[in-house]
N, C-alpha and C. Protein backbone atom coordinates (compact mmCIF):
# COMPACT_ATOMS: atom_id res chain seq x y z
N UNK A 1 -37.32 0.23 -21.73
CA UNK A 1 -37.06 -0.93 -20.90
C UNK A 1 -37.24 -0.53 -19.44
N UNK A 2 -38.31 -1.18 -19.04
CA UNK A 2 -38.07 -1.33 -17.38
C UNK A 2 -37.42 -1.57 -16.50
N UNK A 3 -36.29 -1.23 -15.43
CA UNK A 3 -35.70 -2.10 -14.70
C UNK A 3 -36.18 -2.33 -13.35
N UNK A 4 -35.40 -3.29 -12.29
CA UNK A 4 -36.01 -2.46 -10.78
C UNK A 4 -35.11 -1.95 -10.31
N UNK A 5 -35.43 -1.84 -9.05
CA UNK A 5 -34.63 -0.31 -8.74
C UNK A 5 -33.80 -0.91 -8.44
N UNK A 6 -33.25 -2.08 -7.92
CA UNK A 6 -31.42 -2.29 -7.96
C UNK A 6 -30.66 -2.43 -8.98
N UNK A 7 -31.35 -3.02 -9.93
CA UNK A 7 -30.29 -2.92 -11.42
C UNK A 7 -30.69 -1.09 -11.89
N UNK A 8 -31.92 -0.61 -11.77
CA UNK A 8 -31.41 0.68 -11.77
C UNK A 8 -30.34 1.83 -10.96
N UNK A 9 -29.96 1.54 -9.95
CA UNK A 9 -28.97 1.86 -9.12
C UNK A 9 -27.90 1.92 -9.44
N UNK A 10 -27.67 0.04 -10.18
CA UNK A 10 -26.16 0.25 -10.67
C UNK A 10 -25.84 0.80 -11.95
N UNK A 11 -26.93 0.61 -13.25
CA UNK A 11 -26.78 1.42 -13.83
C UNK A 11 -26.33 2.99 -14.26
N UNK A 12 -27.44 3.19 -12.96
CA UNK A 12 -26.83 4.78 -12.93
C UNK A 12 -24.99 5.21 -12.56
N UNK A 13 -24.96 4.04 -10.80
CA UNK A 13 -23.56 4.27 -10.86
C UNK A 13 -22.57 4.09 -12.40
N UNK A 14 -22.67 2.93 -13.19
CA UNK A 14 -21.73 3.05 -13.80
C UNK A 14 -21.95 3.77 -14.61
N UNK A 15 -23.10 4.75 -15.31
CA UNK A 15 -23.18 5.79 -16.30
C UNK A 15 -21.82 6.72 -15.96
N UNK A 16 -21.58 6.89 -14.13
CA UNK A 16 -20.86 7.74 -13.99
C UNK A 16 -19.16 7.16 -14.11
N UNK A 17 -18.59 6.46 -14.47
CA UNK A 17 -17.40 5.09 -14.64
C UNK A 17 -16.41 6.20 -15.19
N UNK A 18 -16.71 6.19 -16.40
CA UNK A 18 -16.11 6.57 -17.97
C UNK A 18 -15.71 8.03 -17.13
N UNK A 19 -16.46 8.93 -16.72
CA UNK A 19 -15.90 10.38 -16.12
C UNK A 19 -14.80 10.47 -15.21
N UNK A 20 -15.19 9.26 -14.24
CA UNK A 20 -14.28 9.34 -12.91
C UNK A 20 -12.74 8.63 -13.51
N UNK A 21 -13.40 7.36 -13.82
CA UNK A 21 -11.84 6.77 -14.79
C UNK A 21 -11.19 7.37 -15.02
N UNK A 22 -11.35 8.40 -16.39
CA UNK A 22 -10.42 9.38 -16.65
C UNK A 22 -9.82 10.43 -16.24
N UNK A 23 -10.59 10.97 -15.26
CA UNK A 23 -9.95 11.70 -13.67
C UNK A 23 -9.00 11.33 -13.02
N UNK A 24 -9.54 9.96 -12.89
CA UNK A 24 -8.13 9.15 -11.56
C UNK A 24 -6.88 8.72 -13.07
N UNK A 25 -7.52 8.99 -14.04
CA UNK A 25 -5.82 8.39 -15.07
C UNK A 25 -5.35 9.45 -14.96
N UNK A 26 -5.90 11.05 -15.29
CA UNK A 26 -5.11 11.87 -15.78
C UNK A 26 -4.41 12.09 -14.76
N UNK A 27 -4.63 11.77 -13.09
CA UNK A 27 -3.43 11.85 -11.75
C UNK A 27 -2.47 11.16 -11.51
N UNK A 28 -2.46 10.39 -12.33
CA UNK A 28 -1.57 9.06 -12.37
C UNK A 28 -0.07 9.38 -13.12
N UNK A 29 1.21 8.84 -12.56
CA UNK A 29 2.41 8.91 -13.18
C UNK A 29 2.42 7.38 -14.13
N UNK A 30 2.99 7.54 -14.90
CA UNK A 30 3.37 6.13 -15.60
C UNK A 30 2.96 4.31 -15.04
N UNK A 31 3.58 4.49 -14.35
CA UNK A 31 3.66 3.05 -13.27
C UNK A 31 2.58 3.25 -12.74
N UNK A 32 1.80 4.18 -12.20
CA UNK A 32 0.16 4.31 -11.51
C UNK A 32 -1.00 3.67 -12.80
N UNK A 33 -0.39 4.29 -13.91
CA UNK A 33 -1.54 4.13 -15.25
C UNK A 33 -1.41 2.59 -15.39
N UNK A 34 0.10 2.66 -15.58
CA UNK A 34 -0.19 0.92 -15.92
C UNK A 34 -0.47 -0.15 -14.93
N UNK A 35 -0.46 0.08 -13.57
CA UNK A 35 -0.98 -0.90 -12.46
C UNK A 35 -2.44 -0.73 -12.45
N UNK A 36 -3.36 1.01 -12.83
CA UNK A 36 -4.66 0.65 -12.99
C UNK A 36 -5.27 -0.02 -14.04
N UNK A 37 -4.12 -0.10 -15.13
CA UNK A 37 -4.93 -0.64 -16.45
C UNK A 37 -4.85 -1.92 -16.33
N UNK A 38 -3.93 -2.86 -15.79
CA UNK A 38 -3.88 -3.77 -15.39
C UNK A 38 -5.06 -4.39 -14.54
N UNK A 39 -5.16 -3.68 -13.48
CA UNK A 39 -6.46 -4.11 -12.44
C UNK A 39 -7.54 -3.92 -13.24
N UNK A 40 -7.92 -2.83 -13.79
CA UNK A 40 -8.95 -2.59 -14.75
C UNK A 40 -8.94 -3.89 -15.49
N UNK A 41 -8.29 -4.29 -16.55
CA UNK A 41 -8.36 -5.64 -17.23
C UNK A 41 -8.72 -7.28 -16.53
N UNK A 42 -7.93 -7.00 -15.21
CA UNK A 42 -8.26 -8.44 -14.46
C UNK A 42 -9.59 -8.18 -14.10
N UNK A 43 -9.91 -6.86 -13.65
CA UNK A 43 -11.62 -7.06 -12.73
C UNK A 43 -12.30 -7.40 -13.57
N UNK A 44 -12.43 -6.83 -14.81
CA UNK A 44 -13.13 -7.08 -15.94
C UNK A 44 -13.64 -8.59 -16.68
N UNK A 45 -12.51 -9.06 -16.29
CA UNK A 45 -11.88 -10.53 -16.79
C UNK A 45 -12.49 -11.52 -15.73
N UNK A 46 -12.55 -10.72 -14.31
CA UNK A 46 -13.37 -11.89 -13.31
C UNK A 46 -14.75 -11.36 -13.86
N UNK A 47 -14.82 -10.26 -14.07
CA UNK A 47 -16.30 -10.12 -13.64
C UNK A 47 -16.93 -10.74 -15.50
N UNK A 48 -16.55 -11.20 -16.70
CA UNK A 48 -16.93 -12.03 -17.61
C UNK A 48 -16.80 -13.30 -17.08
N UNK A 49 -16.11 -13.60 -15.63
CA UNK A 49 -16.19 -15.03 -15.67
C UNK A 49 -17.06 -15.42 -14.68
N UNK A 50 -17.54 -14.52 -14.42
CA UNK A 50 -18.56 -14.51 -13.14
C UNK A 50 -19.87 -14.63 -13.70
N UNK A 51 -20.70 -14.00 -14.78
CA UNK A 51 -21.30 -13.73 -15.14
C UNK A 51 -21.87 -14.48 -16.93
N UNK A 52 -20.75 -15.03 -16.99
CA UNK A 52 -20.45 -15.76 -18.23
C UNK A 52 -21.24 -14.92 -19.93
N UNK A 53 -21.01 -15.31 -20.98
CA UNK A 53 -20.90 -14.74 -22.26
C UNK A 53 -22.24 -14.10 -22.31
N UNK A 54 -23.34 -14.66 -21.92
CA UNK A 54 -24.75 -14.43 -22.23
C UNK A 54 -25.04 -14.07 -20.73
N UNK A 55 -25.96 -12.77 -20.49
CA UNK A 55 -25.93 -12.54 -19.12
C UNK A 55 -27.13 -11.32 -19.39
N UNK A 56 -27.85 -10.59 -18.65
CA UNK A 56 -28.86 -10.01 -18.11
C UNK A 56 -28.51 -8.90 -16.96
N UNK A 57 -28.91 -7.65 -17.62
CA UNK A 57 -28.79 -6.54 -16.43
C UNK A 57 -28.70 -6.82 -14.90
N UNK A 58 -29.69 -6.96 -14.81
CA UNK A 58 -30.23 -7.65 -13.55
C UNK A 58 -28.53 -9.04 -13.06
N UNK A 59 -28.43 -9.63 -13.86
CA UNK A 59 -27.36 -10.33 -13.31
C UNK A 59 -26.02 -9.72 -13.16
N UNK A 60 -25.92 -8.70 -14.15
CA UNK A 60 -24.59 -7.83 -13.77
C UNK A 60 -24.50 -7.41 -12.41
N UNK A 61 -25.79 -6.27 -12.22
CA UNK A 61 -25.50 -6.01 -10.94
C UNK A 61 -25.57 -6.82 -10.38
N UNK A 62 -26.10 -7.97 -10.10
CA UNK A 62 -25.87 -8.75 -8.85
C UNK A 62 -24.11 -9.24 -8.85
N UNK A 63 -23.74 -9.25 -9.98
CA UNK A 63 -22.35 -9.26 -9.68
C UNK A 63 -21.50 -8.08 -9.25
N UNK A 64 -22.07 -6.42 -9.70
CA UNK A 64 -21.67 -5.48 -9.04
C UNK A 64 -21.65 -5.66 -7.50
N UNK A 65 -23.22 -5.73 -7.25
CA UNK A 65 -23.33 -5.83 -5.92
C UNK A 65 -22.57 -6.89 -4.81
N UNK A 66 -21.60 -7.64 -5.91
CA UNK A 66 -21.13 -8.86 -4.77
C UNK A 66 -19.50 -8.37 -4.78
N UNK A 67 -19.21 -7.62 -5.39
CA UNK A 67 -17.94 -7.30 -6.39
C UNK A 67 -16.60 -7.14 -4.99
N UNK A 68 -17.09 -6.21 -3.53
CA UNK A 68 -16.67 -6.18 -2.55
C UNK A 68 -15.83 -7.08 -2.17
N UNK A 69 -16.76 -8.45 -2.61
CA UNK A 69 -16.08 -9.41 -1.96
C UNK A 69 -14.50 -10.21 -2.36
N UNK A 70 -14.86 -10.07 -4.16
CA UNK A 70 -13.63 -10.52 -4.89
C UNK A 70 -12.78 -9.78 -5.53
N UNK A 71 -13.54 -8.14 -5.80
CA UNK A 71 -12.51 -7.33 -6.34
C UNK A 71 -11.31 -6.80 -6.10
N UNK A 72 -10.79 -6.49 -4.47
CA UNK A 72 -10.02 -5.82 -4.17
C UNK A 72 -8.43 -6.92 -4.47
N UNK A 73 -8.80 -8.05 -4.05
CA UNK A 73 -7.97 -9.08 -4.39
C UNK A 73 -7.73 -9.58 -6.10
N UNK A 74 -8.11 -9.37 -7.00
CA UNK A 74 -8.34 -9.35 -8.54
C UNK A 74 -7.36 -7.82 -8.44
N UNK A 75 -7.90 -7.09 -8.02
CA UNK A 75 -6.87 -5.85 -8.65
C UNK A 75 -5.50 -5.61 -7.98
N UNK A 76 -5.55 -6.11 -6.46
CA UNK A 76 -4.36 -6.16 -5.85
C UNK A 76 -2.96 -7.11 -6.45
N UNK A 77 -3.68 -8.13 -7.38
CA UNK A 77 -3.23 -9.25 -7.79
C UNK A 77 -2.73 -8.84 -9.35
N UNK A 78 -3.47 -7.89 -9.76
CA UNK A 78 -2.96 -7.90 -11.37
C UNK A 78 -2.38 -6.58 -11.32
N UNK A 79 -2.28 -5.27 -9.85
CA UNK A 79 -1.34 -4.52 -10.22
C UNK A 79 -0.02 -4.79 -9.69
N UNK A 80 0.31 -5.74 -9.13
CA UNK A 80 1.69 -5.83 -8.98
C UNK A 80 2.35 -6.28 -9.79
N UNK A 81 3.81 -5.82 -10.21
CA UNK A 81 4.19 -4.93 -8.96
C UNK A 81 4.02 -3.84 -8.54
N UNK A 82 3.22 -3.16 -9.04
CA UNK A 82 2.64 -1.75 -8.51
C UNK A 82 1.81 -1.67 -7.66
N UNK A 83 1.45 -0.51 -6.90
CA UNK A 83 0.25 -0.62 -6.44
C UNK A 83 -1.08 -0.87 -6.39
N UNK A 84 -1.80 -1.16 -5.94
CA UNK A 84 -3.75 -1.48 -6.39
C UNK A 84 -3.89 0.11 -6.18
N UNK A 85 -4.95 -0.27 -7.24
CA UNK A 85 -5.57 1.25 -7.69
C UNK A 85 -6.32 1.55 -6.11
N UNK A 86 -6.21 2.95 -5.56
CA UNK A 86 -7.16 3.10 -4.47
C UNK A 86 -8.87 2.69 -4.43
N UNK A 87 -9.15 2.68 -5.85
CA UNK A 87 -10.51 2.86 -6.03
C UNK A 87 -11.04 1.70 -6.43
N UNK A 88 -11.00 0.32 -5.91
CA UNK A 88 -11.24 -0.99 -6.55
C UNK A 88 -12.96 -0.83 -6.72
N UNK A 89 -13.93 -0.03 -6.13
CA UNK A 89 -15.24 0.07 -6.36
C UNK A 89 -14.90 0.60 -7.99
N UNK A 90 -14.43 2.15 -8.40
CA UNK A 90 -14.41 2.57 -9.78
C UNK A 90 -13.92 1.49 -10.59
N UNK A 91 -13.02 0.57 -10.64
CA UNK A 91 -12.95 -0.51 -11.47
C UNK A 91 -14.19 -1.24 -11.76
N UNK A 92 -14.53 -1.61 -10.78
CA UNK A 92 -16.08 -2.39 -10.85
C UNK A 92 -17.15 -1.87 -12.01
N UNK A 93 -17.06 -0.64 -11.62
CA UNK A 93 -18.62 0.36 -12.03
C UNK A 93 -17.86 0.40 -13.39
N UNK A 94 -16.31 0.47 -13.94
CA UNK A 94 -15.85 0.88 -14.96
C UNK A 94 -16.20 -0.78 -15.78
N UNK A 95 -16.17 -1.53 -15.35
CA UNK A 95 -15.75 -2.83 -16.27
C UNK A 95 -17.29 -3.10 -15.97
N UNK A 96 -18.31 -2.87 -15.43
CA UNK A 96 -20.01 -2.96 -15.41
C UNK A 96 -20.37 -2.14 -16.78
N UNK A 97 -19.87 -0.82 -16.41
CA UNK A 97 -20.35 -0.12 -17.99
C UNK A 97 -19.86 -0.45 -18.91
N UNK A 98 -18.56 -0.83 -19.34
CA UNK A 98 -18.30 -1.68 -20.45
C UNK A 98 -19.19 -2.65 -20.98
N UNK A 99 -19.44 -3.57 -19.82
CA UNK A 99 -20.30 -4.96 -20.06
C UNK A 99 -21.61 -4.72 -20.48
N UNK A 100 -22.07 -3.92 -19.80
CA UNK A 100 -23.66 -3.57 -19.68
C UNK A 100 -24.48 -3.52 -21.44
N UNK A 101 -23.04 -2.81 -22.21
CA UNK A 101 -23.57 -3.05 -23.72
C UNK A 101 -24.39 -4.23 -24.32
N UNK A 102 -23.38 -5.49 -23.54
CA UNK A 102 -23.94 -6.99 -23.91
C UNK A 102 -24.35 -7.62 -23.34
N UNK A 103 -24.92 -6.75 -22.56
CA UNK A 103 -26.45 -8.02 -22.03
C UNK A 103 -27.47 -8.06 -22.83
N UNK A 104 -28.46 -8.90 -22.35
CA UNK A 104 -29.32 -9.85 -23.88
C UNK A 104 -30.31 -8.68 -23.24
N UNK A 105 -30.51 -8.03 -22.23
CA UNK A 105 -31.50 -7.21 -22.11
C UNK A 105 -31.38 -5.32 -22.79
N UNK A 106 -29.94 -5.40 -23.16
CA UNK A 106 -29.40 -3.90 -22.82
C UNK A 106 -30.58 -2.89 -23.86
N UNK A 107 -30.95 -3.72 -25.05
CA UNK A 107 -31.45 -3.00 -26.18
C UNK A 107 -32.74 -3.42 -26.56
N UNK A 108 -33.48 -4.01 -25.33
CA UNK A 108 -35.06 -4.26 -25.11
C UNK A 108 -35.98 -2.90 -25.02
């Protein structure tokens, strides 16, 4: 499969998701894990509603690429009362690689 080079970009970022994720969990005390798993779940949750059930590489990232704008507020919002995860970009790239399985393009 061909991409262009901006949906190849984000691809690559989120290849790297799954590594860093589990980095920033294993630093985490209790109440840290569960305010990121939380944000983790809401970003995720905007970013299926952004993008809706049936969706295209190419349209993910363009929702990566807009993610700046609505993510920090999505995770600030679903870790309280805890803190927002420092890393509201790694949520993004984490809940992109999740998604990326089911796009109608992923296995062209």
């Amino acid at each position: 499969m061909t991409l262009d080079p901006m949906t190849e970009v984000a691809v690559q970022a989120w290849g790297e998701a799954a590594a860093t994720a589990r980095r920033t969990r294993a630093g985490l005390d209790t109440r840290g894990l569960a305010a990121f798993e939380r944000a983790a779940t809401a970003v995720q949750a905007e970013l299926v509603r952004r993008v809706g059930q049936h969706f295209t590489l190419a349209e993910l990232a363009t929702a990566w690429r807009e993610a700046d704008r609505w993510a920090p507020d999505v995770a600030l919002d679903a870790a309280l009362p805890g803190r927002a995860p420092r890393s509201t970009p790694l949520l993004v790239d984490l809940a992109c690689a999740r998604l990326q399985r089911s796009a109608r393009d992923a296995h062209a």
